[in-house]
N, C-alpha and C. Protein backbone atom coordinates (compact mmCIF):
# COMPACT_ATOMS: atom_id res chain seq x y z
N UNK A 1 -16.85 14.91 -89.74
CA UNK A 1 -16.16 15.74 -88.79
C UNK A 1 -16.25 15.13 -87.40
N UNK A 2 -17.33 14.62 -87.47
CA UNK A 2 -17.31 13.74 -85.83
C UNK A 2 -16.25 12.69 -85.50
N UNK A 3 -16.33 11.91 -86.51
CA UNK A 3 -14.91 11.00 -86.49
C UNK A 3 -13.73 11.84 -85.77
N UNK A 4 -13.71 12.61 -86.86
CA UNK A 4 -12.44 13.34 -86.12
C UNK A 4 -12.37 13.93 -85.17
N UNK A 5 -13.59 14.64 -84.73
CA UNK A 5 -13.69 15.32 -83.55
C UNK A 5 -13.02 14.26 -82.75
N UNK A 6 -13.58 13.24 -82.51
CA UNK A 6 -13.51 12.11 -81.52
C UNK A 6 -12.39 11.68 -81.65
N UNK A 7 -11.55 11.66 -82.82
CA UNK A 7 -10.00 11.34 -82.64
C UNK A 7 -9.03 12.24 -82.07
N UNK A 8 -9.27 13.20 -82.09
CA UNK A 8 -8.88 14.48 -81.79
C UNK A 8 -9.08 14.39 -80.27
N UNK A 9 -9.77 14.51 -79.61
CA UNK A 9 -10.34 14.27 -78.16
C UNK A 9 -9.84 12.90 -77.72
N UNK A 10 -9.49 11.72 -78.40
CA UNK A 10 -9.17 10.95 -77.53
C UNK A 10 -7.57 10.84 -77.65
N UNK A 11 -6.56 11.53 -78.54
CA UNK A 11 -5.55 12.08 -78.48
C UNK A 11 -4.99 13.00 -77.53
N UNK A 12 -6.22 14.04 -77.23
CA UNK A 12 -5.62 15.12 -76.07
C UNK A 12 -6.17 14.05 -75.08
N UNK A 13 -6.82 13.36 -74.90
CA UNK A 13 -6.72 12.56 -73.61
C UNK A 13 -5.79 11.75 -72.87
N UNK A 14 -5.10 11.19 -74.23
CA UNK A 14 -4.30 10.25 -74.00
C UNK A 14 -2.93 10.67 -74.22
N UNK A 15 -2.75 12.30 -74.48
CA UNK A 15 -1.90 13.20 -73.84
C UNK A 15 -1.93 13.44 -72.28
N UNK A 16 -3.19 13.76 -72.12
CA UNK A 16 -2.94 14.54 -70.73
C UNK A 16 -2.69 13.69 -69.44
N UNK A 17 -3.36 12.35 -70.02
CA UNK A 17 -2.99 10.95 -68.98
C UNK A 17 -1.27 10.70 -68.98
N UNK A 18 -0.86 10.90 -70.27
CA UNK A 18 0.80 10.55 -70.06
C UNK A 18 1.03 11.63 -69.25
N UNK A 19 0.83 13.37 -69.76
CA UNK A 19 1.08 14.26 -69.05
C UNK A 19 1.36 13.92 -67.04
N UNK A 20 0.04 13.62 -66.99
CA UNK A 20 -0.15 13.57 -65.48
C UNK A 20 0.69 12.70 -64.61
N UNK A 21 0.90 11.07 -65.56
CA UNK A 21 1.88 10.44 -64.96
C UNK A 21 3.34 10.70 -65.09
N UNK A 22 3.52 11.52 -65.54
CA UNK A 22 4.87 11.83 -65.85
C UNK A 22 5.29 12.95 -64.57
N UNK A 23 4.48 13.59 -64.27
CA UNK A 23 4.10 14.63 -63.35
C UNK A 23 4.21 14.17 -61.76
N UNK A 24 3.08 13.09 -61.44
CA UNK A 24 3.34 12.24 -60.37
C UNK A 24 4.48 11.36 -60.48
N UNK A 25 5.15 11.51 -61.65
CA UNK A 25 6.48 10.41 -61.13
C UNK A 25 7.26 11.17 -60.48
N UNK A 26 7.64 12.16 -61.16
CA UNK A 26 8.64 13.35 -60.95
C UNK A 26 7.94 13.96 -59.26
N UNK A 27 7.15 13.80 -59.00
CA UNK A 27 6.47 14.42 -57.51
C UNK A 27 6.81 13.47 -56.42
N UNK A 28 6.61 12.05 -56.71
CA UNK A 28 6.70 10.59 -55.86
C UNK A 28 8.37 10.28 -56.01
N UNK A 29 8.94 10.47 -57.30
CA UNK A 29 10.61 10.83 -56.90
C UNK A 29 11.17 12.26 -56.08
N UNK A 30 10.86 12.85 -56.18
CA UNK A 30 10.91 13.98 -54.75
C UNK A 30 10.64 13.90 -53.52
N UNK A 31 9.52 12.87 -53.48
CA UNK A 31 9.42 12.66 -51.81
C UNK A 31 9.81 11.52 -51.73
N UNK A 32 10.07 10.93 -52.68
CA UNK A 32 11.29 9.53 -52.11
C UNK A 32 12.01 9.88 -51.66
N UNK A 33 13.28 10.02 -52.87
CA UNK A 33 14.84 10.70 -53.18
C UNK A 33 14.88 11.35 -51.56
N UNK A 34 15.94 11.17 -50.84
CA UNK A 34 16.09 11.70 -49.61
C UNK A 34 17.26 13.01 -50.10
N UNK A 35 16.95 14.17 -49.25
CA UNK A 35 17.61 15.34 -49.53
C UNK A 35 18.70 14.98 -49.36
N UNK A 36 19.98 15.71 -50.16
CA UNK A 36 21.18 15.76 -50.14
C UNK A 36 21.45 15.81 -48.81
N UNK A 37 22.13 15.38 -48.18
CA UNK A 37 23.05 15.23 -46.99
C UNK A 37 24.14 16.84 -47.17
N UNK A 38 23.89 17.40 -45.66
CA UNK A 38 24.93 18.13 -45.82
C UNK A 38 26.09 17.17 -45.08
N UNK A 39 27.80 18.09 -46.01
CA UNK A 39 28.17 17.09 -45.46
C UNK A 39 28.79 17.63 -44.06
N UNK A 40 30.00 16.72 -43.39
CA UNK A 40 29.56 16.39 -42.02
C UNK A 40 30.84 17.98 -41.77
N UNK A 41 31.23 18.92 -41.00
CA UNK A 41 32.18 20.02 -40.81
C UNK A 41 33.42 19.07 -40.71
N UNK A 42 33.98 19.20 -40.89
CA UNK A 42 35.56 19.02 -40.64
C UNK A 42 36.31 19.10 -39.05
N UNK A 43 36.42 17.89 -38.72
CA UNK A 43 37.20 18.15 -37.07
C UNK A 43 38.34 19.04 -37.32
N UNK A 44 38.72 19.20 -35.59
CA UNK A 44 39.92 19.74 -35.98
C UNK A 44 41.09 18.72 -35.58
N UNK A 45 41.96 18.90 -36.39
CA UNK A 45 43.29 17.57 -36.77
C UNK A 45 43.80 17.09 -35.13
N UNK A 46 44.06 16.06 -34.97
CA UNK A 46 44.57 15.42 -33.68
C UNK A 46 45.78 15.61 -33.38
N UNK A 47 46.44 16.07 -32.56
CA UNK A 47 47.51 16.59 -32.40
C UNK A 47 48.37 17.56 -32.95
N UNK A 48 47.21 18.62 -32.95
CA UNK A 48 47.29 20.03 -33.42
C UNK A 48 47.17 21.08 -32.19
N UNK A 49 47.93 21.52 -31.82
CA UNK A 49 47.84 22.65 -31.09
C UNK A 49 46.44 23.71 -30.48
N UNK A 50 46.39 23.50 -29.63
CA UNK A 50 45.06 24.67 -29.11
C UNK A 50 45.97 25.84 -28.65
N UNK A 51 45.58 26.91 -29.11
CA UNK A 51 46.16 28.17 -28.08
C UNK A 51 44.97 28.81 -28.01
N UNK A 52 45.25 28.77 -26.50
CA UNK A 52 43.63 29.64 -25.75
C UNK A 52 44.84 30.24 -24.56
N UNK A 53 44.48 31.63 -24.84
CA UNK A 53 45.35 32.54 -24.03
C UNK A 53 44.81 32.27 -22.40
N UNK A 54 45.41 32.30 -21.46
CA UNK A 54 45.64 31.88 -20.07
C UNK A 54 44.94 30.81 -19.80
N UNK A 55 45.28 29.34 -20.33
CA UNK A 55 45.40 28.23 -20.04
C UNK A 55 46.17 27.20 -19.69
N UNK A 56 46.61 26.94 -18.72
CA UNK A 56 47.60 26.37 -18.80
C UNK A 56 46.99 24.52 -19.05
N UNK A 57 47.59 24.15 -19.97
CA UNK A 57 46.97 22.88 -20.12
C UNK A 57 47.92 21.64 -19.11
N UNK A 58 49.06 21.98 -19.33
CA UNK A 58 49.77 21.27 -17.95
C UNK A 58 48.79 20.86 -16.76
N UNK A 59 47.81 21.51 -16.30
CA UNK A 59 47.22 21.62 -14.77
C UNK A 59 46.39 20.37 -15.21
N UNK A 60 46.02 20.15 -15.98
CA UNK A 60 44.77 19.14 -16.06
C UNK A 60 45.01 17.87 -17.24
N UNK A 61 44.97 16.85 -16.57
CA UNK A 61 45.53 15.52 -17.46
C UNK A 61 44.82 15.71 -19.02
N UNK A 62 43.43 16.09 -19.25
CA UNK A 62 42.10 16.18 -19.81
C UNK A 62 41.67 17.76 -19.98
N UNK A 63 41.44 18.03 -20.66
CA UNK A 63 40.40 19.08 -20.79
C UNK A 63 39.80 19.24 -22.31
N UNK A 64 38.37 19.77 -21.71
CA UNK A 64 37.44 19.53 -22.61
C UNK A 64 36.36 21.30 -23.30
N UNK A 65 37.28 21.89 -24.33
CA UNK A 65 37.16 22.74 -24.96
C UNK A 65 35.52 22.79 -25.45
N UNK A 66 34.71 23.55 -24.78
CA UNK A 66 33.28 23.77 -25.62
C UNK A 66 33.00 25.02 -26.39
N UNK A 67 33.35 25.03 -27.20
CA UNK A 67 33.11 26.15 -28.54
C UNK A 67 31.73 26.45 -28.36
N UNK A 68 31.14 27.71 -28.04
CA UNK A 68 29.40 27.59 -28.01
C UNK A 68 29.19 29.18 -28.83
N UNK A 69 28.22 29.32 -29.07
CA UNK A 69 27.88 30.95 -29.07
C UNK A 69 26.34 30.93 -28.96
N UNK A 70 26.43 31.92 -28.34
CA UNK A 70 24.97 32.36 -28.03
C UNK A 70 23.90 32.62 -29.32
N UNK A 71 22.60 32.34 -29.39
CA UNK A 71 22.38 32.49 -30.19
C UNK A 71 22.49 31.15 -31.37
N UNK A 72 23.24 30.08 -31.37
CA UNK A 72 23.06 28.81 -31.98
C UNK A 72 22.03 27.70 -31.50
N UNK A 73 21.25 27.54 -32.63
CA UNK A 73 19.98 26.96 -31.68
C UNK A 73 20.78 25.59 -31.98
N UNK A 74 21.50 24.84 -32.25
CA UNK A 74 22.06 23.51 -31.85
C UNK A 74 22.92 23.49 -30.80
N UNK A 75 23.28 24.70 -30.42
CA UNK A 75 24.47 24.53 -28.91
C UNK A 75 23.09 24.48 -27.81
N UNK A 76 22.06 25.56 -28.27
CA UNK A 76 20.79 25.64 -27.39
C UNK A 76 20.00 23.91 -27.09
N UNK A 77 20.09 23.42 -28.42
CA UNK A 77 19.43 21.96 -28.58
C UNK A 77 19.94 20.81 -27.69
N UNK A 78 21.76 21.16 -27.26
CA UNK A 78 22.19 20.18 -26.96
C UNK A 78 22.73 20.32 -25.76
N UNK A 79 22.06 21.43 -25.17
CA UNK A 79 22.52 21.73 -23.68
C UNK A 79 21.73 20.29 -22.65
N UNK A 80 20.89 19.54 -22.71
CA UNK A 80 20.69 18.02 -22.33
C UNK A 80 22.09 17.60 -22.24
N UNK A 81 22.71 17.12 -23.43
CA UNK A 81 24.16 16.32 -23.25
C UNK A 81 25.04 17.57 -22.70
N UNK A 82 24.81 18.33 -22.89
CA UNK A 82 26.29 19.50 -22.09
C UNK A 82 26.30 19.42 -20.51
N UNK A 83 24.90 19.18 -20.47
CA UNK A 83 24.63 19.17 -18.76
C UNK A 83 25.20 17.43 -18.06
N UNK A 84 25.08 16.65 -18.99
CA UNK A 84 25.43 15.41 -18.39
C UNK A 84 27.07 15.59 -18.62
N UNK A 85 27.91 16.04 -19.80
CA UNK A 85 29.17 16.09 -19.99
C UNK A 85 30.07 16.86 -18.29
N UNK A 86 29.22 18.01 -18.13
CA UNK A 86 29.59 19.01 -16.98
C UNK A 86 29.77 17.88 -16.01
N UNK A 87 28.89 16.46 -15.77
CA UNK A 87 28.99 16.21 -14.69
C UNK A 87 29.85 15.58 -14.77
N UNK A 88 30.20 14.13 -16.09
CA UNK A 88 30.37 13.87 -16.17
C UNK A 88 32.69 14.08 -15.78
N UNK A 89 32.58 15.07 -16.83
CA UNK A 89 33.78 15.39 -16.31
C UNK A 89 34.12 15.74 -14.78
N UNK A 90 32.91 16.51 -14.27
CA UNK A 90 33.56 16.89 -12.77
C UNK A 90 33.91 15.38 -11.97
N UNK A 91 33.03 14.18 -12.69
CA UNK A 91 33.40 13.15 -11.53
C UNK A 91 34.81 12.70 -12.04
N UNK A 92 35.06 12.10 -13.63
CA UNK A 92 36.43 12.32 -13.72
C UNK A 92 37.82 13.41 -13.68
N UNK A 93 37.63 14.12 -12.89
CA UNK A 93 39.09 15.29 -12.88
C UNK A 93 39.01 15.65 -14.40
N UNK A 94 38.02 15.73 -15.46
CA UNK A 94 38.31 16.31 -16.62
C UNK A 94 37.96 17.91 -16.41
N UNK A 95 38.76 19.09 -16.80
CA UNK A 95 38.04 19.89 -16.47
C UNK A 95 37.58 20.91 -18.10
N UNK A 96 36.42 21.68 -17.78
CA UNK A 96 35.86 22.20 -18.89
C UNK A 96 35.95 23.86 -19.19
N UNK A 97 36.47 23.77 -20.12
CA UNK A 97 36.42 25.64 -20.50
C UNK A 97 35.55 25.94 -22.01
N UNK A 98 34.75 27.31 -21.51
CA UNK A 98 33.26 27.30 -22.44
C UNK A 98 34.03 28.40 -23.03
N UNK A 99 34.40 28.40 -24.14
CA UNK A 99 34.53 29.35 -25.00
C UNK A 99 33.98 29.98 -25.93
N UNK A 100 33.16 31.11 -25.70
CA UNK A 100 32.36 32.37 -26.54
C UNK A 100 32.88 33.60 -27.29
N UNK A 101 32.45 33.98 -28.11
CA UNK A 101 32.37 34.83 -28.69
C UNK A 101 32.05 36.37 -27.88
N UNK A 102 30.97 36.08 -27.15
CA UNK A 102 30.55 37.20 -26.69
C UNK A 102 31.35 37.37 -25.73
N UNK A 103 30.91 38.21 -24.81
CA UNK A 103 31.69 38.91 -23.32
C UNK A 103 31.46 37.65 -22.41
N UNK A 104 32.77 37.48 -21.63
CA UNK A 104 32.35 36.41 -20.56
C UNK A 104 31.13 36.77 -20.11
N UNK A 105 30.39 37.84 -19.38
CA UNK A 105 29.15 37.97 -18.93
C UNK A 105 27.88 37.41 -19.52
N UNK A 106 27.87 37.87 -20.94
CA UNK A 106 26.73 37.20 -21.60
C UNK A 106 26.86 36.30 -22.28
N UNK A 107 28.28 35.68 -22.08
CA UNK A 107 28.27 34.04 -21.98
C UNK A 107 27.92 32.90 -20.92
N UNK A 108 28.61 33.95 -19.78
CA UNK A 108 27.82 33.42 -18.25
C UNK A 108 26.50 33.31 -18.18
N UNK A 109 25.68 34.37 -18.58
CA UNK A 109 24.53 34.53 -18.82
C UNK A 109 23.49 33.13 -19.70
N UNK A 110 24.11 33.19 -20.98
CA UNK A 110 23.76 31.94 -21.71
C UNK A 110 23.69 30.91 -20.78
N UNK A 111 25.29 30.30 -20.49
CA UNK A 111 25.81 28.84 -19.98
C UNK A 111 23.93 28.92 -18.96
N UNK A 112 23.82 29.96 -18.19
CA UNK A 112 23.11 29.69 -17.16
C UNK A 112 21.58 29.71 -17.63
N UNK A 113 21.27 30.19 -18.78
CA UNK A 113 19.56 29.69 -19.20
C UNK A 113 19.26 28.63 -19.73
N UNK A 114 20.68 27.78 -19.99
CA UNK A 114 20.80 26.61 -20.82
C UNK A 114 20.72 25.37 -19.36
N UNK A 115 21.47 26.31 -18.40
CA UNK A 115 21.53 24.96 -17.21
C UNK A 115 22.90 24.22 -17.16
N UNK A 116 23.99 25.09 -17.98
CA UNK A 116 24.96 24.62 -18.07
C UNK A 116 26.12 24.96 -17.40
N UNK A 117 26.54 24.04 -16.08
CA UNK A 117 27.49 24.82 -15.15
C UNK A 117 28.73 24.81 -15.64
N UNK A 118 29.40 25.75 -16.25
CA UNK A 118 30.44 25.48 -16.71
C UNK A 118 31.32 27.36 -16.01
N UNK A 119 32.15 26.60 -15.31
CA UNK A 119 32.94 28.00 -14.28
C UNK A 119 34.26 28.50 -14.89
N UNK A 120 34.63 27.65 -15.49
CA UNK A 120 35.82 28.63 -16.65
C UNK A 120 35.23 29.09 -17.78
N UNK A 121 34.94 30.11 -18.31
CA UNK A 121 34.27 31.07 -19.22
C UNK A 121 35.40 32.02 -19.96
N UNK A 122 35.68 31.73 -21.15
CA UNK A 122 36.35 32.57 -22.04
C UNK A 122 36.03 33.40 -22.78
N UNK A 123 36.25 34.92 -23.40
CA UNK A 123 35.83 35.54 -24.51
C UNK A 123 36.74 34.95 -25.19
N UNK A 124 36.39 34.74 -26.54
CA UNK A 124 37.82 34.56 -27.93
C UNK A 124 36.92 34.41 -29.31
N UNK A 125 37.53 34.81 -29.85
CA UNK A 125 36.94 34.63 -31.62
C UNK A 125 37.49 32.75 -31.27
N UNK A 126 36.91 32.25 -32.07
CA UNK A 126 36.87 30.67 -32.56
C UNK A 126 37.95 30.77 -33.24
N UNK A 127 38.32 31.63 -34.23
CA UNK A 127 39.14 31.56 -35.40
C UNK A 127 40.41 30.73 -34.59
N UNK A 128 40.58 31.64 -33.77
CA UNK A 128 42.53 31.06 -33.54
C UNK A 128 42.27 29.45 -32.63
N UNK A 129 41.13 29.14 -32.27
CA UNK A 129 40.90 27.55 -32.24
C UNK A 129 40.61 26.52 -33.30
N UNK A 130 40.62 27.31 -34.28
CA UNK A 130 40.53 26.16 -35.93
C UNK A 130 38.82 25.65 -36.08
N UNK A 131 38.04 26.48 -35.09
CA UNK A 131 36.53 26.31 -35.15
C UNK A 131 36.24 26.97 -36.59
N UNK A 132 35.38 26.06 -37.00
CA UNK A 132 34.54 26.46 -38.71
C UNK A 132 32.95 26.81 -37.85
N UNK A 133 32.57 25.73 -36.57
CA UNK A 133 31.03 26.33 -36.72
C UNK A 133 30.58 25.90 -35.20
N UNK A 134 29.70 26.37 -34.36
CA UNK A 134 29.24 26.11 -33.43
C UNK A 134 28.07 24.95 -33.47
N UNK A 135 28.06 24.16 -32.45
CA UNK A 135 28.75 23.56 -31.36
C UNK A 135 30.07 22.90 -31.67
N UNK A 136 31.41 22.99 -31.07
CA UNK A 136 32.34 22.22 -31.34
C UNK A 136 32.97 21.97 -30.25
N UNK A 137 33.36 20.46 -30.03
CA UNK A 137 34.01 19.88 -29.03
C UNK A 137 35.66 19.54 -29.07
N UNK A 138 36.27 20.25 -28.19
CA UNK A 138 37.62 20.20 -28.94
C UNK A 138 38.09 19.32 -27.04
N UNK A 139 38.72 17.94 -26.89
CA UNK A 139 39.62 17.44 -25.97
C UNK A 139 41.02 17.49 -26.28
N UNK A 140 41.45 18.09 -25.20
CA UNK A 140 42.59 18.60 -25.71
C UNK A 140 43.70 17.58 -24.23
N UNK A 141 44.76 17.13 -24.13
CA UNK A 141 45.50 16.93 -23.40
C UNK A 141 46.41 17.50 -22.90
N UNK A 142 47.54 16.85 -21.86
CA UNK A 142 47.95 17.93 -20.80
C UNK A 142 49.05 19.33 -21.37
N UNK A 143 49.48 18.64 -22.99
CA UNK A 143 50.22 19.48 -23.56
C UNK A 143 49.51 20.63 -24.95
N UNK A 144 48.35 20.57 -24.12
CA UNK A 144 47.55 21.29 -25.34
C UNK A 144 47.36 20.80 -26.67
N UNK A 145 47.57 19.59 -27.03
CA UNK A 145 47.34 19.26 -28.15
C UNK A 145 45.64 18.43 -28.32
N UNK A 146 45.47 18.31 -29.44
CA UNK A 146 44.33 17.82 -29.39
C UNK A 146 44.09 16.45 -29.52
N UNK A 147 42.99 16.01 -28.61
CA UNK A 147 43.16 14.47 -28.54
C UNK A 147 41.94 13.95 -29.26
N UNK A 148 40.98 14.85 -29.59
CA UNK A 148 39.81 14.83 -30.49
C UNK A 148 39.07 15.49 -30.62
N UNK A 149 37.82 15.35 -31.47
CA UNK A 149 37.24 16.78 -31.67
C UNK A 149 35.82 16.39 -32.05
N UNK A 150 34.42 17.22 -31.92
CA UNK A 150 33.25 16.65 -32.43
C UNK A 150 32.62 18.07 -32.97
N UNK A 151 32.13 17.93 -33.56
CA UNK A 151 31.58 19.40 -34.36
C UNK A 151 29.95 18.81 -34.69
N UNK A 152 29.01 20.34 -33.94
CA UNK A 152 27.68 19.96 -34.73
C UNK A 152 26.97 19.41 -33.39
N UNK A 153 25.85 19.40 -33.74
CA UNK A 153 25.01 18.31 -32.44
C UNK A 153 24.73 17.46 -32.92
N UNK A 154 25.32 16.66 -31.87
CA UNK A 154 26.08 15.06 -31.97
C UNK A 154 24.48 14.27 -31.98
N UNK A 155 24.93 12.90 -32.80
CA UNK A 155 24.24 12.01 -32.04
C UNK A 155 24.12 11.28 -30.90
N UNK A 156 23.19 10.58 -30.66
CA UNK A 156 23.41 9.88 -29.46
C UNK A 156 24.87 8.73 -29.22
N UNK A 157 25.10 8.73 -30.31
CA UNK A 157 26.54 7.35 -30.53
C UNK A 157 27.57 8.62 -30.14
N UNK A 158 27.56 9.28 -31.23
CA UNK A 158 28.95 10.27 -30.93
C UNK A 158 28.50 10.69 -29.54
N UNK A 159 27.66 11.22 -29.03
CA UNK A 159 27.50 11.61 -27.57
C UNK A 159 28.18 10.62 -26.66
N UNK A 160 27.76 9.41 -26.79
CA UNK A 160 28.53 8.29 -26.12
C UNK A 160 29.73 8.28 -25.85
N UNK A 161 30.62 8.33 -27.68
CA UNK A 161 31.46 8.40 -27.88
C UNK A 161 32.84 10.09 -27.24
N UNK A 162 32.06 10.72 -27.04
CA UNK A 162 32.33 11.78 -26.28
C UNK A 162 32.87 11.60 -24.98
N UNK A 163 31.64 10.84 -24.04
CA UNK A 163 31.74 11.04 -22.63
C UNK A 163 32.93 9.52 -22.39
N UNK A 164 32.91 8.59 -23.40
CA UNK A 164 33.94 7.58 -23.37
C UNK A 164 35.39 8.16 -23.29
N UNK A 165 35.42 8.93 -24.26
CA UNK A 165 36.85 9.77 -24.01
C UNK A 165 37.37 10.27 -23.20
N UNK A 166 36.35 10.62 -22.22
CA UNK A 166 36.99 11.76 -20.78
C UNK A 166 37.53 10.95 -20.35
């Protein structure tokens, strides 16, 4: 019976050793394997129409649509680049309209804990701007159409690529 005992025992051993590595593979492929990528939102199409009620886009060669809502901690994250964009445009004649969800007031309110001077302030649902998600950057030209678009908080390239456009 000892024989066997001992065969017996070095069987569940040489189970539980496969067991275990099979275990740490499947654990060490999980923290490899990099998480699915979400993928990236969808711009909105280039030379597609903006209608934002009392704008006249005629007045300004440039303008630079900021989709925000209060309450998005990536519009919150990326008020750094919003604050350089603000300036940025004021030195080129681009000019900027912050469009919220909420009441101009407690959008005013926001723009200003963020540090973000932005003096044209809109209420509007996103919907009738073709916005899917906050932060979204919509440049629009002098005939209201759109000249490009950035959705999401940008990287530092697309950030680049942003303030290149004005």
């Amino acid at each position: 019976m000892s024989a066997l005992h001992k065969r017996i025992e070095l069987i569940s051993n040489v189970a539980i050793v496969l067991v275990a590595i099979m275990i740490g593979t499947l654990v060490i492929q999980k923290l490899i394997r990099p998480a699915p990528s979400t993928p990236p939102r969808p711009t909105i199409a280039v030379g597609s129409k903006v209608e934002l009620a009392g704008v006249d886009w005629s007045k300004n060669h440039k303008t630079v649509v900021l989709a925000l809502q209060k309450g998005c901690h990536f519009c919150t994250e990326s008020a750094p680049f919003y604050q350089q964009l603000v300036q940025a445009a004021s030195s080129k004649g681009v000019k900027i309209v912050a469009v919220l969800p909420q009441s101009v007031q407690e959008a005013q309110d926001y723009l200003s804990s963020i540090a973000v001077p932005v003096f044209d302030v809109r209420q509007s649902s996103l919907n009738p701007l073709k916005v899917s998600g906050t932060p979204t950057l919509i440049l629009v030209d002098d005939k209201g159409q759109v000249a490009a678009s950035w959705a999401g908080k940008l990287p530092t390239a697309k950030e680049a690529e942003v303030l290149a456009a004005l």
